[in-house]
PDB file of N, CA and C in Angstrom:
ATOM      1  N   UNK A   1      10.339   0.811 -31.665  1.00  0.00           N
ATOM      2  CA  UNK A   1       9.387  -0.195 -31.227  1.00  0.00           C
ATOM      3  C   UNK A   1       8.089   0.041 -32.001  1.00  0.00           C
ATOM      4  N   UNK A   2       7.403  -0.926 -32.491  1.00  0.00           N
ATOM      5  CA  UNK A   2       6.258  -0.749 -33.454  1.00  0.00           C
ATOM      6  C   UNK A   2       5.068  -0.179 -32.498  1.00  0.00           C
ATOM      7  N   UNK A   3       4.411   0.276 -33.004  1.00  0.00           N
ATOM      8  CA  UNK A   3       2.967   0.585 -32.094  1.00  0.00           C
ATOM      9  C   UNK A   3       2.266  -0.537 -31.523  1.00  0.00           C
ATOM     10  N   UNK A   4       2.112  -1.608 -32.699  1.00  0.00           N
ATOM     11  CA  UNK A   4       1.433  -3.294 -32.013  1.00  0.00           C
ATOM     12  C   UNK A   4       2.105  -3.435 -30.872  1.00  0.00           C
ATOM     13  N   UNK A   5       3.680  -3.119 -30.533  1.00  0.00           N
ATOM     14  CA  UNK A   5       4.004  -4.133 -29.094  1.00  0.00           C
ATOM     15  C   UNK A   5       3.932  -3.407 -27.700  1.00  0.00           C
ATOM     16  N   UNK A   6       3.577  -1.740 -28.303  1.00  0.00           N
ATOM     17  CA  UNK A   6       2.919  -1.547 -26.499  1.00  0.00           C
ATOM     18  C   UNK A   6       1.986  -1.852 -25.846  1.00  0.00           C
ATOM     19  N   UNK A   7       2.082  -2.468 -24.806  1.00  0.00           N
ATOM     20  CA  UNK A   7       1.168  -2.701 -23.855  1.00  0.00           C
ATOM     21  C   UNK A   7       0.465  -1.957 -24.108  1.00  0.00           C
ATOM     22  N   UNK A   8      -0.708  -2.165 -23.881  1.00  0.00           N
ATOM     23  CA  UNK A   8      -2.106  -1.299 -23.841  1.00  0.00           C
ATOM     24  C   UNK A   8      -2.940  -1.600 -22.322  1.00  0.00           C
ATOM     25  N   UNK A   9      -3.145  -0.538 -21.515  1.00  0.00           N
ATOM     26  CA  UNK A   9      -3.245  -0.595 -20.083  1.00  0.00           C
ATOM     27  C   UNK A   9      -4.364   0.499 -19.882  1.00  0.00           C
ATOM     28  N   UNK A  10      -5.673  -0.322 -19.637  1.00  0.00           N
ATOM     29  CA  UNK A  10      -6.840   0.451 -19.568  1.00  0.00           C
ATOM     30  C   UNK A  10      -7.006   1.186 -18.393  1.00  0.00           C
ATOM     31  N   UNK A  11      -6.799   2.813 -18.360  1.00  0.00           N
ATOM     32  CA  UNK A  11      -7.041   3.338 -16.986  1.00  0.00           C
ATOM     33  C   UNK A  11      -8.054   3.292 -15.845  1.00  0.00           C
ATOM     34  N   UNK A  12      -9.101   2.440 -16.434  1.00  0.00           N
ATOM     35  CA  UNK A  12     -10.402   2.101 -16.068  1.00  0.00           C
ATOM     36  C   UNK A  12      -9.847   1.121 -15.460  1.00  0.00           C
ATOM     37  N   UNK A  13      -9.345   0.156 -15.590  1.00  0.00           N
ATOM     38  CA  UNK A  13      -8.740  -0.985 -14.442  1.00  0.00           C
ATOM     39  C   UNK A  13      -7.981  -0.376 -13.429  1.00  0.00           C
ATOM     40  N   UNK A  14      -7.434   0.786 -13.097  1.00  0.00           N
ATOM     41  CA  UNK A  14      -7.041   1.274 -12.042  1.00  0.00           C
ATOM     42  C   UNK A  14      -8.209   1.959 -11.172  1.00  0.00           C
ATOM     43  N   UNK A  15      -9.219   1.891 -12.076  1.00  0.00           N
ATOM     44  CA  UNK A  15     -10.252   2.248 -10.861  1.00  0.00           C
ATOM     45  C   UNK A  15     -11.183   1.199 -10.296  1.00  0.00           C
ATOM     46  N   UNK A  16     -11.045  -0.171 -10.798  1.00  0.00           N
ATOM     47  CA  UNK A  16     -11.511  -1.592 -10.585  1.00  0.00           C
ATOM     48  C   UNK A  16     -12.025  -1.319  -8.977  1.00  0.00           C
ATOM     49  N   UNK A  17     -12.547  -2.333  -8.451  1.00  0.00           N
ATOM     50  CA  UNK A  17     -13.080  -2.215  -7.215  1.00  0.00           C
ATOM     51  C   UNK A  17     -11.896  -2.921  -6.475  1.00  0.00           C
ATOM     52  N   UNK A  18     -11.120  -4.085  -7.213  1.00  0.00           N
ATOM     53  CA  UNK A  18     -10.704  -4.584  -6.884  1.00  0.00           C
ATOM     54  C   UNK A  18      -9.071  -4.059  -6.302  1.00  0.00           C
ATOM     55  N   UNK A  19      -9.005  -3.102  -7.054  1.00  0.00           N
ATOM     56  CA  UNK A  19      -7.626  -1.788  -6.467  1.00  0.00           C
ATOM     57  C   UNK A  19      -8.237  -1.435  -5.376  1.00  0.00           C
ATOM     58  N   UNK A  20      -9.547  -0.603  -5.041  1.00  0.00           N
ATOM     59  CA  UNK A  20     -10.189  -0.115  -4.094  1.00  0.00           C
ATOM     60  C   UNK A  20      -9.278  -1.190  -2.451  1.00  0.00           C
ATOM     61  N   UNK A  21     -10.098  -2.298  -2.816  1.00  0.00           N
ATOM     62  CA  UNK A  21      -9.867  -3.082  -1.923  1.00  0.00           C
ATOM     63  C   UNK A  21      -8.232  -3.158  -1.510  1.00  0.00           C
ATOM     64  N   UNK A  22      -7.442  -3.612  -2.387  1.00  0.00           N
ATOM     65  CA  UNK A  22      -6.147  -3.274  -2.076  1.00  0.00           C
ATOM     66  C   UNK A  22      -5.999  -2.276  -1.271  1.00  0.00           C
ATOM     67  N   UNK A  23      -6.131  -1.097  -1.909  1.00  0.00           N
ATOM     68  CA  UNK A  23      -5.529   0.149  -1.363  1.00  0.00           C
ATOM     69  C   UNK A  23      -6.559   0.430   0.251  1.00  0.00           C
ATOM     70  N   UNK A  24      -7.316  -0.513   0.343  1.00  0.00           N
ATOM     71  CA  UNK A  24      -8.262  -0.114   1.617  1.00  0.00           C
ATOM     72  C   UNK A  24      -7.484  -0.806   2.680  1.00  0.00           C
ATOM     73  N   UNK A  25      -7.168  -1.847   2.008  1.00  0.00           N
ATOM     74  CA  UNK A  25      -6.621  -3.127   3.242  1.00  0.00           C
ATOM     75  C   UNK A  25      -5.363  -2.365   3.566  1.00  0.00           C
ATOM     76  N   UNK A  26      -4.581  -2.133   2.927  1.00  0.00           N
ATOM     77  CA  UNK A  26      -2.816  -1.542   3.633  1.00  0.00           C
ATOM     78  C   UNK A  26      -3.282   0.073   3.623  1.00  0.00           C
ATOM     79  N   UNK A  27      -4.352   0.405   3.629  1.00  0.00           N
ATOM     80  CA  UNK A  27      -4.622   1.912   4.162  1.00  0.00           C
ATOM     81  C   UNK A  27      -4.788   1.265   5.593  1.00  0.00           C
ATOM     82  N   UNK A  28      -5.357   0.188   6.026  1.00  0.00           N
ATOM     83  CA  UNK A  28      -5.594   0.161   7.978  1.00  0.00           C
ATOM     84  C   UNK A  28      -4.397  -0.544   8.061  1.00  0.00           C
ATOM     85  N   UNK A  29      -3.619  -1.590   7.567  1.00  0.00           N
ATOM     86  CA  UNK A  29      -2.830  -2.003   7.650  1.00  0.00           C
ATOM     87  C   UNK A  29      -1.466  -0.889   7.898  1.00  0.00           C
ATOM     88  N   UNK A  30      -1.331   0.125   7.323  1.00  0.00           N
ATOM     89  CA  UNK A  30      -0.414   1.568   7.208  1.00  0.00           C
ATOM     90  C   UNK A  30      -0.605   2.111   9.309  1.00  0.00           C
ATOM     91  N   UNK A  31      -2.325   2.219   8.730  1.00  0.00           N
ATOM     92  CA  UNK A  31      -2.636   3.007  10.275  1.00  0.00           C
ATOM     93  C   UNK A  31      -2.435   2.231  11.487  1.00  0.00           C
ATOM     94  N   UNK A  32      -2.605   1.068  11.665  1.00  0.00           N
ATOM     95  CA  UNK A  32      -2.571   0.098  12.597  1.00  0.00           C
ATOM     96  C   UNK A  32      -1.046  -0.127  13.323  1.00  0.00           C
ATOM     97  N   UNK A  33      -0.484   0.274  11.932  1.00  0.00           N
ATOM     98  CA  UNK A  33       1.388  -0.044  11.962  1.00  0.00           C
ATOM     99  C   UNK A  33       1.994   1.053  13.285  1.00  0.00           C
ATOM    100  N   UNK A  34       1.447   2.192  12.443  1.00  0.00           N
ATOM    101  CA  UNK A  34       1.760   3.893  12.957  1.00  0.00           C
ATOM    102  C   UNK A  34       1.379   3.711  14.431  1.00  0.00           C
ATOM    103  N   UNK A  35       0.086   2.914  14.293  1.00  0.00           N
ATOM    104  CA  UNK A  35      -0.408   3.322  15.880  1.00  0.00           C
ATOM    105  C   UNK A  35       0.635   2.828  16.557  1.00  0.00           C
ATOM    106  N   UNK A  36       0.330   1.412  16.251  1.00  0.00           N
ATOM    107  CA  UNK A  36       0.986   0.183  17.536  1.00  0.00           C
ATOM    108  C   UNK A  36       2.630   1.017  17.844  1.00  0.00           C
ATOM    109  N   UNK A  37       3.427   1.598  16.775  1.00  0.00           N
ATOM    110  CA  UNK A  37       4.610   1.815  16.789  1.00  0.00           C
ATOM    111  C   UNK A  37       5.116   3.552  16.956  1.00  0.00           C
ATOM    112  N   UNK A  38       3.858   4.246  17.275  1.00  0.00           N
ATOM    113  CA  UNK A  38       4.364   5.880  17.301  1.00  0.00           C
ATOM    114  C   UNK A  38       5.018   6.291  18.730  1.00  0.00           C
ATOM    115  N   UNK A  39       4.606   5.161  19.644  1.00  0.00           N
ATOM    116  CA  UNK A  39       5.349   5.671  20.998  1.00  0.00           C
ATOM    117  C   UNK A  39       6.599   4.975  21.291  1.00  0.00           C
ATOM    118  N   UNK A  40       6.784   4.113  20.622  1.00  0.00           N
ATOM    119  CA  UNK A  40       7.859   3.097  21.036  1.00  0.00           C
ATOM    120  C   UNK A  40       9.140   3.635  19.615  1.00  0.00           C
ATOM    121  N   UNK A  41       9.055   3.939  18.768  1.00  0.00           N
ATOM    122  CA  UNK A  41       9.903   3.986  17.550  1.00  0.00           C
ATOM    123  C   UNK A  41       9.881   5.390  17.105  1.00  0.00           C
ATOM    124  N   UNK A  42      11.152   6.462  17.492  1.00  0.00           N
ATOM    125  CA  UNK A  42      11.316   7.680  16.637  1.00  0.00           C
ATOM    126  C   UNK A  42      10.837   7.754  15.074  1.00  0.00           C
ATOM    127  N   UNK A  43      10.304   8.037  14.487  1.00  0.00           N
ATOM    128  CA  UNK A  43      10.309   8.413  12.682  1.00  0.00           C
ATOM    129  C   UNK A  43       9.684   7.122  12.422  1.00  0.00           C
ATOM    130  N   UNK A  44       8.251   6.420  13.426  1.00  0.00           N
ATOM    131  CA  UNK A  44       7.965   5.418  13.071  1.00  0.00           C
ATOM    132  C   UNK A  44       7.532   5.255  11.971  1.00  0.00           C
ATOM    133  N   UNK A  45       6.756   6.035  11.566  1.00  0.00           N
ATOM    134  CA  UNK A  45       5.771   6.095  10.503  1.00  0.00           C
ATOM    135  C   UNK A  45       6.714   6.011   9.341  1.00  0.00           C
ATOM    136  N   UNK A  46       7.338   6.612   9.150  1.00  0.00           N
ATOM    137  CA  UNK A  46       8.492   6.290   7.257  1.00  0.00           C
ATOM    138  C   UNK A  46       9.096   4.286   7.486  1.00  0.00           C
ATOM    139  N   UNK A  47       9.265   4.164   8.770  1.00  0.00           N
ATOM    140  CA  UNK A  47       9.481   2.435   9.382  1.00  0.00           C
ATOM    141  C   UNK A  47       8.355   1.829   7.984  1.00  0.00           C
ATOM    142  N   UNK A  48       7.042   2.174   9.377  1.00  0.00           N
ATOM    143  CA  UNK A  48       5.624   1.479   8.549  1.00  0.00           C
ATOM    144  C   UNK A  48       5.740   1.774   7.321  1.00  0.00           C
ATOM    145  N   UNK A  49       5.744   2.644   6.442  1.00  0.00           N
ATOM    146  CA  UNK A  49       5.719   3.189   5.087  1.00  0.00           C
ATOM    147  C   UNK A  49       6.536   2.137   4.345  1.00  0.00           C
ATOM    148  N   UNK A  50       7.692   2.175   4.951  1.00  0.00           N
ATOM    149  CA  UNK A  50       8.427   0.938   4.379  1.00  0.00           C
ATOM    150  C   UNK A  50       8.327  -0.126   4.301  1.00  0.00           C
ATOM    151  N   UNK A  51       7.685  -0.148   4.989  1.00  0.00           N
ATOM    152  CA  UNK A  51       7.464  -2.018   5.689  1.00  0.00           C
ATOM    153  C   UNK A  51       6.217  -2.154   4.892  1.00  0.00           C
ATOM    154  N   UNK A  52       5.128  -1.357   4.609  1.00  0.00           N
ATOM    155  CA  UNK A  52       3.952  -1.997   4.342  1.00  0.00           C
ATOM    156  C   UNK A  52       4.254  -1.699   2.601  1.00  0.00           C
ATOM    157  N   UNK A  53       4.869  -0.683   1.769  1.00  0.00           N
ATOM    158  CA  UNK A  53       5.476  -1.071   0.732  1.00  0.00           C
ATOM    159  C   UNK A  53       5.691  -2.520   0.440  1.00  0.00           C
ATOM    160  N   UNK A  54       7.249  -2.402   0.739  1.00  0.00           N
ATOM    161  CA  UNK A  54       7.933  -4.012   0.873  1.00  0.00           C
ATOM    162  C   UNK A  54       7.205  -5.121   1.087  1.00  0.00           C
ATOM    163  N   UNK A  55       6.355  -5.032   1.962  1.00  0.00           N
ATOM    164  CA  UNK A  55       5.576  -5.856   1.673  1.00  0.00           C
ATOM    165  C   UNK A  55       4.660  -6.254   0.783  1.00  0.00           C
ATOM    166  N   UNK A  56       4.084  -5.434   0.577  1.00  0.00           N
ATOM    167  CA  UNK A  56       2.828  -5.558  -0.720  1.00  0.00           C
ATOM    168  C   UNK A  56       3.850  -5.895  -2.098  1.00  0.00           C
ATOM    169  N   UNK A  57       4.507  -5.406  -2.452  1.00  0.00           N
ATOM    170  CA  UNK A  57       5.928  -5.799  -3.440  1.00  0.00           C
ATOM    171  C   UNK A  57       6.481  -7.297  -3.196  1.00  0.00           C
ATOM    172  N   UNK A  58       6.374  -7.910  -2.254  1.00  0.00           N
ATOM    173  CA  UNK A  58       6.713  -9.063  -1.928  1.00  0.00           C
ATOM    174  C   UNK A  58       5.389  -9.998  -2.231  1.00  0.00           C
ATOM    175  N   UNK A  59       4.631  -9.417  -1.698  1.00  0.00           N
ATOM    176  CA  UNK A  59       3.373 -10.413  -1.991  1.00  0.00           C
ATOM    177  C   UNK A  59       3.060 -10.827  -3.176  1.00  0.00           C
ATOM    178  N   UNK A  60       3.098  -9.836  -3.906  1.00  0.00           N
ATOM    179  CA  UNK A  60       2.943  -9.309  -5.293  1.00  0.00           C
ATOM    180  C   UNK A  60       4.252 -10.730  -6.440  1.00  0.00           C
ATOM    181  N   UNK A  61       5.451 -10.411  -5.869  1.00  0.00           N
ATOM    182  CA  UNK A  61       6.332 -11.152  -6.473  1.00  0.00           C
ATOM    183  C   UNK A  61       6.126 -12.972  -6.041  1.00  0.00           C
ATOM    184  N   UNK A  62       5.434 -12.726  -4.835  1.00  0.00           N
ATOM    185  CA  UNK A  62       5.369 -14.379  -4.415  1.00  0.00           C
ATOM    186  C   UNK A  62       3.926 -14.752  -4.833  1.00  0.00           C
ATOM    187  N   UNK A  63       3.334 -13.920  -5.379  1.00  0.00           N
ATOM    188  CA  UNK A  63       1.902 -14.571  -6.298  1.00  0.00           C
ATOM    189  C   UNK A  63       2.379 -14.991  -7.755  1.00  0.00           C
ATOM    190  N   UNK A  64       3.400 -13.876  -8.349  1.00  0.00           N
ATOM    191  CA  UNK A  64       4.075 -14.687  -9.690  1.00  0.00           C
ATOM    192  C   UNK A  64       4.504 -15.518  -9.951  1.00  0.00           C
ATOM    193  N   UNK A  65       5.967 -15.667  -9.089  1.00  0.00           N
ATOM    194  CA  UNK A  65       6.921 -16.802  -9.086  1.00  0.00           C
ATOM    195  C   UNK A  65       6.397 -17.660  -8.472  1.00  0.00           C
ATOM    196  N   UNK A  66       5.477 -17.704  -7.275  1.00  0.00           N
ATOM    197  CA  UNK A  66       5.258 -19.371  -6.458  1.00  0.00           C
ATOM    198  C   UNK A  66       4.274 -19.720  -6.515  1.00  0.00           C
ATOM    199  N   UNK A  67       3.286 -18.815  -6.737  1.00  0.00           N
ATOM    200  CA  UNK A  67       1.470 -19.585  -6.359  1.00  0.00           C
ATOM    201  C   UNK A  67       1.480 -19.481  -7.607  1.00  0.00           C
ATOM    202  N   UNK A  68       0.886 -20.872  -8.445  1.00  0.00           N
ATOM    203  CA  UNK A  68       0.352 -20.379  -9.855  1.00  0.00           C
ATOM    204  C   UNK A  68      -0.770 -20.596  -9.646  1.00  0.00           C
ATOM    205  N   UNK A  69      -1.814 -20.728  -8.915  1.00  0.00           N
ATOM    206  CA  UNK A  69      -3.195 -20.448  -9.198  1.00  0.00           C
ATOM    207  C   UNK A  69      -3.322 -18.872  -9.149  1.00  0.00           C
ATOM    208  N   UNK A  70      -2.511 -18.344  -8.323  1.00  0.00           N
ATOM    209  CA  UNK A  70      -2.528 -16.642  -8.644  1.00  0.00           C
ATOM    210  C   UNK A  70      -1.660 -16.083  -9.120  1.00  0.00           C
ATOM    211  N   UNK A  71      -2.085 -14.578  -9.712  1.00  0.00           N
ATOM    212  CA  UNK A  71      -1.106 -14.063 -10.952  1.00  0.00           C
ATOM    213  C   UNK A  71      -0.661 -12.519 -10.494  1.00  0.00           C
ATOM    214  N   UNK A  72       0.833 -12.514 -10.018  1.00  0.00           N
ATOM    215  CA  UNK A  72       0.855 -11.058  -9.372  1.00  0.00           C
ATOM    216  C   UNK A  72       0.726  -9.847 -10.590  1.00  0.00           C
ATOM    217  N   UNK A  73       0.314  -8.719  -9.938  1.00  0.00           N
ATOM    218  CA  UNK A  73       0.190  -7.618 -10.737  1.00  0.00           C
ATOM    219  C   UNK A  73       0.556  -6.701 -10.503  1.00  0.00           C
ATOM    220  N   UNK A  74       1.268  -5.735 -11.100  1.00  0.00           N
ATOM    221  CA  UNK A  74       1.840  -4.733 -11.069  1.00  0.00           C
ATOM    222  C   UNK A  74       1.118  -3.565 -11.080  1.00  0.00           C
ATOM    223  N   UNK A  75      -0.072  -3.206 -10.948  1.00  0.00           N
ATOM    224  CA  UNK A  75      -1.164  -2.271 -10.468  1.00  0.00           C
ATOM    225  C   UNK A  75      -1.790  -2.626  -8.981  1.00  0.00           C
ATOM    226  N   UNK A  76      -1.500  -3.950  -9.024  1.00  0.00           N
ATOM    227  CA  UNK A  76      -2.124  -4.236  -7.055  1.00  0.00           C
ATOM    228  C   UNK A  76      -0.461  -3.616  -6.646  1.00  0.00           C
ATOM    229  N   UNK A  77       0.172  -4.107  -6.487  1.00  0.00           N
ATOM    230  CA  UNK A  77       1.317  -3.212  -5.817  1.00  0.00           C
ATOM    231  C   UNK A  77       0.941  -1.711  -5.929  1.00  0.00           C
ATOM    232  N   UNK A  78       0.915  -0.963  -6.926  1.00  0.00           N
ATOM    233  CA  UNK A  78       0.744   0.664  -7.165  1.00  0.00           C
ATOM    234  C   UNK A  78      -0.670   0.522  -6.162  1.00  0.00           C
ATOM    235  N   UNK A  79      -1.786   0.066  -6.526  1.00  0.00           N
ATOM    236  CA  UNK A  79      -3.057   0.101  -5.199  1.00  0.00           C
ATOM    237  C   UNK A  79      -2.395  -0.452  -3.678  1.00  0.00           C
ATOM    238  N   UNK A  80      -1.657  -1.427  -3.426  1.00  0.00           N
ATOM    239  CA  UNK A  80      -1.179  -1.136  -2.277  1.00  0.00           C
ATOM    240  C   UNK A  80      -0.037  -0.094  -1.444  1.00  0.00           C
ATOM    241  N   UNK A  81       0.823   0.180  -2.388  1.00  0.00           N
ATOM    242  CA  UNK A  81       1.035   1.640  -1.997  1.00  0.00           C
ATOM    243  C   UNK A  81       0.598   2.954  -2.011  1.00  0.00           C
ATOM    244  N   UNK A  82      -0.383   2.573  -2.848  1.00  0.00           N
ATOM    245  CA  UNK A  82      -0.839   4.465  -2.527  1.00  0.00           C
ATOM    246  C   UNK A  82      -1.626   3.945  -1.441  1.00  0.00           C
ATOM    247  N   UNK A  83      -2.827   2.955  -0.756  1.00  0.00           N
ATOM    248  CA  UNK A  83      -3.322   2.924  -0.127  1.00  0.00           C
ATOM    249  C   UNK A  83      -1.761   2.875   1.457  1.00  0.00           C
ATOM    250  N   UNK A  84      -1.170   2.435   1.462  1.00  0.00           N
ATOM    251  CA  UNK A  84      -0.347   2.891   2.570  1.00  0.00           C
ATOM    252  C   UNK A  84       0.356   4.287   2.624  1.00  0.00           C
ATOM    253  N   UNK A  85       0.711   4.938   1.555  1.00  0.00           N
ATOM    254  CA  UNK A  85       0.552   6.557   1.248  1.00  0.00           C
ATOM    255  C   UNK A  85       0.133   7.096   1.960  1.00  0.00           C
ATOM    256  N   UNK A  86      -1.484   6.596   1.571  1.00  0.00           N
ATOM    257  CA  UNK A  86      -2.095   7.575   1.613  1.00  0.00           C
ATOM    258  C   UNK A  86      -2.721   7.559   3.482  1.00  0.00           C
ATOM    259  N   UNK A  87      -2.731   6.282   3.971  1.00  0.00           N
ATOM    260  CA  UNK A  87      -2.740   5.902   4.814  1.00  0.00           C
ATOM    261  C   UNK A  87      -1.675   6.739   6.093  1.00  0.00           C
ATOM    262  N   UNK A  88      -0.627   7.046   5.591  1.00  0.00           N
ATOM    263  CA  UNK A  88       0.259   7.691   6.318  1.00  0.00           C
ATOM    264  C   UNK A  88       0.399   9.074   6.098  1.00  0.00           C
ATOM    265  N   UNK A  89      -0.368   9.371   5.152  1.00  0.00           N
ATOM    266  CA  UNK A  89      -0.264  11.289   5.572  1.00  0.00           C
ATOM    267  C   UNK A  89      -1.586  11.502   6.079  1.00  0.00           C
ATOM    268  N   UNK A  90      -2.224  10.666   5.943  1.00  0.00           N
ATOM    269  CA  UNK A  90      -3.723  10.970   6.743  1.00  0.00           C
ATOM    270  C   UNK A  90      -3.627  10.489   8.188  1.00  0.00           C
ATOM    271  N   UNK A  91      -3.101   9.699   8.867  1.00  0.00           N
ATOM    272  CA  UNK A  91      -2.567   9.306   9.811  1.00  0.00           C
ATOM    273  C   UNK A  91      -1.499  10.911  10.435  1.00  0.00           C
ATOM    274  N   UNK A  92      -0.668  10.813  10.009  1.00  0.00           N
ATOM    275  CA  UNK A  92      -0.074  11.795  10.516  1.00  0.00           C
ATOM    276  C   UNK A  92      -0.814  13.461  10.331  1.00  0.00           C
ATOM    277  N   UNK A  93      -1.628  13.895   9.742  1.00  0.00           N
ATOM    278  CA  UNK A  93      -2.529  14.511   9.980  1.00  0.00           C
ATOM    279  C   UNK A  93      -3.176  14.716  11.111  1.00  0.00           C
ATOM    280  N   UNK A  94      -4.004  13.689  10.837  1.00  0.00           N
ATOM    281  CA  UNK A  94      -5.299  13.387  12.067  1.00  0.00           C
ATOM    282  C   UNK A  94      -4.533  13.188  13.413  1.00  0.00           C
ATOM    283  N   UNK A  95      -3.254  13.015  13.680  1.00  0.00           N
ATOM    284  CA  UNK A  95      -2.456  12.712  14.992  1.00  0.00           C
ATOM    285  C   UNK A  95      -1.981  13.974  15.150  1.00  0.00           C
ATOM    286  N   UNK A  96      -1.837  14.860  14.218  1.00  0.00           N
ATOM    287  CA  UNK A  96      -0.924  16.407  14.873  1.00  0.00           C
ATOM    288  C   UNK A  96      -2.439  16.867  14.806  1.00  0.00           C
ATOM    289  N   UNK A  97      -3.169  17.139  14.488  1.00  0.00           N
ATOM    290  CA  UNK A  97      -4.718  17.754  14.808  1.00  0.00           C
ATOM    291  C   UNK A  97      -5.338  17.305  16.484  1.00  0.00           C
ATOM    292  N   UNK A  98      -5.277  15.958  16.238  1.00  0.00           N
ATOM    293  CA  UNK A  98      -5.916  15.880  17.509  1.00  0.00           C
ATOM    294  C   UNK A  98      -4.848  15.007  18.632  1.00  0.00           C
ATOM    295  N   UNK A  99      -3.792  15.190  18.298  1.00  0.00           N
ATOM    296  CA  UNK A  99      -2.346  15.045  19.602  1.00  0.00           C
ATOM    297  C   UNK A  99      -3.043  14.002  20.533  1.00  0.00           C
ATOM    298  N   UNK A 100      -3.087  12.754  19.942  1.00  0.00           N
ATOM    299  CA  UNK A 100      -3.421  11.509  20.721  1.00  0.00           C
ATOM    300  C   UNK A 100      -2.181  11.254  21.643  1.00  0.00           C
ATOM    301  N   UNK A 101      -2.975  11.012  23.023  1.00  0.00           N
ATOM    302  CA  UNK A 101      -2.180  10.529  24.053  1.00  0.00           C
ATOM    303  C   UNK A 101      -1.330   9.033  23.632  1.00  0.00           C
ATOM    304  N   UNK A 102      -0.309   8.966  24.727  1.00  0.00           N
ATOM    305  CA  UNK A 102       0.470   7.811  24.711  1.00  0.00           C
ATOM    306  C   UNK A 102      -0.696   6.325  24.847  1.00  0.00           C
ATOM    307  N   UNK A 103      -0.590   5.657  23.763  1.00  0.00           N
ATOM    308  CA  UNK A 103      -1.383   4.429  23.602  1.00  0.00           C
ATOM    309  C   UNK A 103      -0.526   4.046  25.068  1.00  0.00           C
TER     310      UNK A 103
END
């Protein structure tokens, strides 16, 4: 493959504000999941993990293929999963530290 046809992918756009935001929104979106679902669902949290993945991956594919005023991207997915990541080991942290009662 010639050098001209690799993509060239500025690491500075992964620190955009606009990843921030991603990864902020399915970071409460992650925690919100965990909460509503830690008393009612064994191994909820890998559930949420999944679910808020899949989702952001979905969103992502239905901004390409269906909305053309918007253009999905394959770095907002990577910002919405690490923000649910990260969302869920900090979550499960902060819940074995301070052993929150049954919502």
């Amino acid at each position: 493959m010639p050098g001209k046809a690799i993509p060239k992918i500025s690491w500075l756009e992964l620190l955009s504000f606009d990843k921030f935001v991603h990864a902020g929104i399915f970071f409460v979106e992650q925690v919100l999941f965990m909460r509503a679902l830690q008393n009612v669902l064994k191994g909820s949290g890998w559930y949420a993990l999944a679910f808020c993945v899949a989702y952001g991956g979905c969103l992502e594919l239905m901004q390409y293929y269906l909305f053309s005023p918007r253009c999905g991207d394959v770095l907002d997915f990577v910002a919405n999963s690490t923000g649910a990541i990260i969302g869920f080991f900090l979550f499960t942290k902060v819940n074995r530290k301070l052993d929150f009662l049954p919502a």
